[in-house]
N, C-alpha and C. Protein backbone atom coordinates (compact mmCIF):
# COMPACT_ATOMS: atom_id res chain seq x y z
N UNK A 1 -9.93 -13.54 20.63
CA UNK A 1 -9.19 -13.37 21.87
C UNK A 1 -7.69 -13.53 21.64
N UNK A 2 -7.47 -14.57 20.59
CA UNK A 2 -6.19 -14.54 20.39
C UNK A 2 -5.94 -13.47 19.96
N UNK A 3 -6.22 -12.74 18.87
CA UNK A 3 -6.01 -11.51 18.57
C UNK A 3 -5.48 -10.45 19.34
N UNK A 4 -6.01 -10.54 20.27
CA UNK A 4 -6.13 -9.37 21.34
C UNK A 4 -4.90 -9.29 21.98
N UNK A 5 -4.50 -10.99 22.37
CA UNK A 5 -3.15 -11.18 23.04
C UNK A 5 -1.75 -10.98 22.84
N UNK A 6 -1.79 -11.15 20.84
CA UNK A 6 -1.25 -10.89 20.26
C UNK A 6 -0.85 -9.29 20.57
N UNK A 7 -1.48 -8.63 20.58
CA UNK A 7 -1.45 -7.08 19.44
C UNK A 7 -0.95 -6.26 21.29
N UNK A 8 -0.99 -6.92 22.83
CA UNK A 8 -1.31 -6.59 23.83
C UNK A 8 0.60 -7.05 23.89
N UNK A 9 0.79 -7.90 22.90
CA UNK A 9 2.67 -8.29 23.33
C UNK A 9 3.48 -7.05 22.40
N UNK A 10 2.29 -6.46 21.26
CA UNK A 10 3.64 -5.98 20.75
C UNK A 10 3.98 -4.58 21.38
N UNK A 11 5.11 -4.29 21.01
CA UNK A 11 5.57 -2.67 21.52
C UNK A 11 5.18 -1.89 20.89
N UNK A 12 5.25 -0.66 21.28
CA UNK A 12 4.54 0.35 21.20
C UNK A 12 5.19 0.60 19.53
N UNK A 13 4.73 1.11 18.41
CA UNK A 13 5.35 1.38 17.11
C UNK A 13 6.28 2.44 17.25
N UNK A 14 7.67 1.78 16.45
CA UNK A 14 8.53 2.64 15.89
C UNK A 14 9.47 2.39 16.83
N UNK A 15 9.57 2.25 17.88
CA UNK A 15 10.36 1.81 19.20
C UNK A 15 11.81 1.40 19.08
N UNK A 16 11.14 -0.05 17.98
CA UNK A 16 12.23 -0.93 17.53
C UNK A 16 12.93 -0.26 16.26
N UNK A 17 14.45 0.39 16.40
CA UNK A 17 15.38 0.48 15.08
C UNK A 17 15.67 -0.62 14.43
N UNK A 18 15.81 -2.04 14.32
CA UNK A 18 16.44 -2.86 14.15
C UNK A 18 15.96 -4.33 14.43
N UNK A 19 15.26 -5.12 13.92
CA UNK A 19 14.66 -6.09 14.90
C UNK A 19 15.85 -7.32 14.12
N UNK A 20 16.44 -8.62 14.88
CA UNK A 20 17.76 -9.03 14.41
C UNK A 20 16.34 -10.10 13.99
N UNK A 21 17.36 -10.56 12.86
CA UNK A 21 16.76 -11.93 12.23
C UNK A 21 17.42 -13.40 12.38
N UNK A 22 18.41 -13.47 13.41
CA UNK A 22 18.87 -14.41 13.66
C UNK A 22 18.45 -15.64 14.02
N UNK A 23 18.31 -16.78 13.55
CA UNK A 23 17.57 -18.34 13.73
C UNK A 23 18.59 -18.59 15.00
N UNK A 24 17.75 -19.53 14.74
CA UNK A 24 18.38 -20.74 16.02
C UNK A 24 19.75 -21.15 16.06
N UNK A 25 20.42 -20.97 15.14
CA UNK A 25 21.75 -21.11 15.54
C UNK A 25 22.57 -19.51 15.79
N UNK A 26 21.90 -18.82 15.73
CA UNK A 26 22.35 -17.18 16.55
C UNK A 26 22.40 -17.60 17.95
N UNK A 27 23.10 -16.89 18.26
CA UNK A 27 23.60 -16.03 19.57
C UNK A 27 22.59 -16.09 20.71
N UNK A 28 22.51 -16.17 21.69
CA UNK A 28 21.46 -16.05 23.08
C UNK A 28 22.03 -15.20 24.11
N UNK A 29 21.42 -14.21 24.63
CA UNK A 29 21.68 -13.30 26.06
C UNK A 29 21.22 -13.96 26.82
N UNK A 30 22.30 -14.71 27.70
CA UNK A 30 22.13 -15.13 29.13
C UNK A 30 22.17 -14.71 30.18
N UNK A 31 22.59 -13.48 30.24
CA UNK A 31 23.10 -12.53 30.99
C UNK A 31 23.83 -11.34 31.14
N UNK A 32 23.48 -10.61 32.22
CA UNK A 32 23.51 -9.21 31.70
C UNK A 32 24.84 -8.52 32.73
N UNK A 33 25.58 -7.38 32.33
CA UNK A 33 26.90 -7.18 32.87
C UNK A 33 26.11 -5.72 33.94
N UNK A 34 26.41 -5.58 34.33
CA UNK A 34 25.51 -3.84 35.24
C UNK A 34 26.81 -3.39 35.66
N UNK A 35 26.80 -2.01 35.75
CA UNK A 35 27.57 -1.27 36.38
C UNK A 35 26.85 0.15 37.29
N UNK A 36 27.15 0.53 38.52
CA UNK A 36 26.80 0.90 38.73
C UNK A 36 24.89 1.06 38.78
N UNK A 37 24.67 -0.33 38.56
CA UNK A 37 22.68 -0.43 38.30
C UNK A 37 22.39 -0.24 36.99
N UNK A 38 23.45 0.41 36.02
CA UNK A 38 22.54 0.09 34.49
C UNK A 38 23.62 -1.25 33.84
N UNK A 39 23.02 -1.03 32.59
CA UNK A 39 23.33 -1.79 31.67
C UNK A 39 24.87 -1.78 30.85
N UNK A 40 25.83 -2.68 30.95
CA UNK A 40 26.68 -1.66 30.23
C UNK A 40 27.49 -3.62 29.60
N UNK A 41 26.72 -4.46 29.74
CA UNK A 41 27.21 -5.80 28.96
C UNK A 41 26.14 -7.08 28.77
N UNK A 42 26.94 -7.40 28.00
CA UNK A 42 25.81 -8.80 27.52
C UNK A 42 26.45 -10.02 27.57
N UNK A 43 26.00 -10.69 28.66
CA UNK A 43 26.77 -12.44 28.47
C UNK A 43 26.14 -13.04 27.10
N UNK A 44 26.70 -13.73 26.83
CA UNK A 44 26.38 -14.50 25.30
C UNK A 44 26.24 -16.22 25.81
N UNK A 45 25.58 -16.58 24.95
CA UNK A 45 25.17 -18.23 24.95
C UNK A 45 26.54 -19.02 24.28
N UNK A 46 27.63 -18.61 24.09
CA UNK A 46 28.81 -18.56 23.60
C UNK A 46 30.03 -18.71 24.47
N UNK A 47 29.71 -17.93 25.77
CA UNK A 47 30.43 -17.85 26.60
C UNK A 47 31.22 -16.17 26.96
N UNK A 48 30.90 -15.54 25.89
CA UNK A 48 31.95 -14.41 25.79
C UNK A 48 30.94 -13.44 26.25
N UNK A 49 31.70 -12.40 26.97
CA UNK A 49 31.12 -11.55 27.65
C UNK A 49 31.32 -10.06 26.53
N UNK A 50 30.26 -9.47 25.90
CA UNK A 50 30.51 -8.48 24.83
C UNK A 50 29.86 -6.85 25.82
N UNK A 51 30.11 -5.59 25.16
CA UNK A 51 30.01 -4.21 25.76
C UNK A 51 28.70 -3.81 25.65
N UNK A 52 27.59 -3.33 26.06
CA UNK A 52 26.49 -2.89 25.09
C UNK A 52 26.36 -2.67 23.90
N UNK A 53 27.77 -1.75 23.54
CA UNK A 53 27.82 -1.26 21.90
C UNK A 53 28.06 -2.52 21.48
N UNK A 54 28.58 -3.72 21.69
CA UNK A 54 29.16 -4.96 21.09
C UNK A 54 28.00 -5.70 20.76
N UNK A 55 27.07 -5.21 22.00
CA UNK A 55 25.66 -6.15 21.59
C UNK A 55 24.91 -5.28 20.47
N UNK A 56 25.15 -4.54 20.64
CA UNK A 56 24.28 -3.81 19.47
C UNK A 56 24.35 -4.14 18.24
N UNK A 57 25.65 -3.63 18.52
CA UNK A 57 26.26 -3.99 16.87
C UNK A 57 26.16 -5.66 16.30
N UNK A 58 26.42 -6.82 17.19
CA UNK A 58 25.75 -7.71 16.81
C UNK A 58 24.80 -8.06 16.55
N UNK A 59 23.76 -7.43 17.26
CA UNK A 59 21.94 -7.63 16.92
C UNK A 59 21.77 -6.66 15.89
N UNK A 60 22.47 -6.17 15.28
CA UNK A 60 22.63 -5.14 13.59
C UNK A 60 22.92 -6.33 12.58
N UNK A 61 24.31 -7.05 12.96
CA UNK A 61 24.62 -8.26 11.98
C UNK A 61 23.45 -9.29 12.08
N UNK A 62 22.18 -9.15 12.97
CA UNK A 62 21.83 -10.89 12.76
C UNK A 62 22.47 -11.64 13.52
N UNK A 63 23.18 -11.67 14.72
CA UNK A 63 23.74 -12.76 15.29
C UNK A 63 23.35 -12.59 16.55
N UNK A 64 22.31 -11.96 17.33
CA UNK A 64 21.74 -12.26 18.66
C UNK A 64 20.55 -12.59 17.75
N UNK A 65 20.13 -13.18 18.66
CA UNK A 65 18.44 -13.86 18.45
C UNK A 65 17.36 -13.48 19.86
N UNK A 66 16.45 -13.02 18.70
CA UNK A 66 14.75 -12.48 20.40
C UNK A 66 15.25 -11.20 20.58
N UNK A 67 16.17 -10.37 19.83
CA UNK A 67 16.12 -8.96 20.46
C UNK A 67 15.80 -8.22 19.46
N UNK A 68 15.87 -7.03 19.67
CA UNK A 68 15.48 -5.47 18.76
C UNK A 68 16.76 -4.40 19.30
N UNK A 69 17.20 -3.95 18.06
CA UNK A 69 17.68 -2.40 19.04
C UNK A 69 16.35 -1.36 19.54
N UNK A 70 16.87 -0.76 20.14
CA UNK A 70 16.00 0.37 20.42
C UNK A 70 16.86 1.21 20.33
N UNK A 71 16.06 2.56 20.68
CA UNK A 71 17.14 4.16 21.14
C UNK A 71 16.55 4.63 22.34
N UNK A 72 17.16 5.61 23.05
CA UNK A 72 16.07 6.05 24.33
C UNK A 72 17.29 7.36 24.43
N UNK A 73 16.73 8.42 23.82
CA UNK A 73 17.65 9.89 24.09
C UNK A 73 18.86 9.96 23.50
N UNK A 74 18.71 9.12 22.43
CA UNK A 74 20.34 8.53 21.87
C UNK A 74 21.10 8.09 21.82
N UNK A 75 20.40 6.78 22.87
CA UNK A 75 21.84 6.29 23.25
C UNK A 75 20.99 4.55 22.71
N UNK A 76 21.49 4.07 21.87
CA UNK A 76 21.21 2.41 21.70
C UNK A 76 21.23 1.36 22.43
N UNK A 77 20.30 0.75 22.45
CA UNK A 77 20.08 -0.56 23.39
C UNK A 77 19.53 -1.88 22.91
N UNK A 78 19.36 -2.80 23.80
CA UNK A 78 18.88 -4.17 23.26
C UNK A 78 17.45 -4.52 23.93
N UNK A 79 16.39 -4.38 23.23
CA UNK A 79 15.33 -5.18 24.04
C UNK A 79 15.19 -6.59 23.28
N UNK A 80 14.25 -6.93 24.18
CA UNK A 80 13.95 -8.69 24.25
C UNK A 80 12.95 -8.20 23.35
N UNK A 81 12.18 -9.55 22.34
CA UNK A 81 11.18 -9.46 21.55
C UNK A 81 9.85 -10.05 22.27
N UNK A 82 8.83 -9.79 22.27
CA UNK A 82 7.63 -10.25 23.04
C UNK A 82 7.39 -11.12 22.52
N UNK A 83 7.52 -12.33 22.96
CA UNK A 83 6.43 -13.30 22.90
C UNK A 83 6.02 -14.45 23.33
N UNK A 84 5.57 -13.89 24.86
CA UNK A 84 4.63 -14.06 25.53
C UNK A 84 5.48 -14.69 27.00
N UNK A 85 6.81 -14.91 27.21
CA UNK A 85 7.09 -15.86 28.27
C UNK A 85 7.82 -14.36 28.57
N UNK A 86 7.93 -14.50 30.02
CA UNK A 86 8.62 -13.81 31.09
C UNK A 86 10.14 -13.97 31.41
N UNK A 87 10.22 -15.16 31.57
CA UNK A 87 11.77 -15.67 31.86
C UNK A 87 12.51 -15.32 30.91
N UNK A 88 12.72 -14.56 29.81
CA UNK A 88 13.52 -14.80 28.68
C UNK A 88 13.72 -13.27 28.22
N UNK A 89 12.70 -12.40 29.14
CA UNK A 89 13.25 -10.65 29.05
C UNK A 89 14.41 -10.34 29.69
N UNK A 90 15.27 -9.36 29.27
CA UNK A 90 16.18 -9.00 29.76
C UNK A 90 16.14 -9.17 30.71
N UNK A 91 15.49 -8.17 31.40
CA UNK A 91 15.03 -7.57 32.91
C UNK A 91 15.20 -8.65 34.21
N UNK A 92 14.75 -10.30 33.30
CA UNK A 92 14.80 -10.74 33.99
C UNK A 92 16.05 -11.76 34.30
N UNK A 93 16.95 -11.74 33.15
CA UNK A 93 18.22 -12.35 33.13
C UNK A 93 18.93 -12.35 34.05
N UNK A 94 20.08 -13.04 34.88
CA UNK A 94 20.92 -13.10 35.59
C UNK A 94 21.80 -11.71 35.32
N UNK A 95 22.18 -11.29 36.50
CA UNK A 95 23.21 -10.00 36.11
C UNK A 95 24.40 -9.80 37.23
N UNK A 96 25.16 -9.48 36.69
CA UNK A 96 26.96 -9.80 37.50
C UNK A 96 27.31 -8.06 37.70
N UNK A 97 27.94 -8.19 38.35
CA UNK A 97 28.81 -6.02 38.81
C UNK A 97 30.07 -6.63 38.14
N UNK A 98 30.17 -5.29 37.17
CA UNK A 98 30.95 -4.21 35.99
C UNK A 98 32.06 -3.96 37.06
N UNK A 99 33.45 -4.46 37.13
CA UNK A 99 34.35 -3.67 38.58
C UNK A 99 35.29 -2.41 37.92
């Protein structure tokens, strides 16, 4: 059964370009910047507020932690890594308006 639960968190294959390897002293997304309803920033556990591309490119170096890039039509993004808690997906992060 564990098995099952496992293999039911991961994403679909190939999804992930990039999965960051950052430990515990990496970086944390606390929150998310929106503009206009999408995505276009990443609060940091740091304090500093970085661009999407900024997050990207950091979760490339290893310095966000729990994410993956993805792609979706070409354009790069950050997902959360599954495993298993809710509170800690993007989706569900605090999010501020882009002015």
């Amino acid at each position: 059964m564990n098995e099952q639960n496992n293999q039911t968190m991961m994403p679909p294959s190939g999804i992930n370009q990039h999965q960051s390897t950052a430990g515990e002293d990496g970086l944390s997304i606390i929150g998310l910047v929106k503009k206009s309803g999408k995505i276009s920033g990443y609060q940091l556990s740091d304090g500093n507020t970085v661009t999407k591309e900024q997050g990207v490119e950091l979760a490339r170096q290893n310095k966000i932690r729990g994410v993956a890039v993805a792609t979706n039509q070409g354009t790069e993004y950050l997902r959360a890594l599954p495993d298993g808690a809710e509170n800690n997906n993007l989706s569900n992060l605090p999010s501020s308006a882009q002015q």
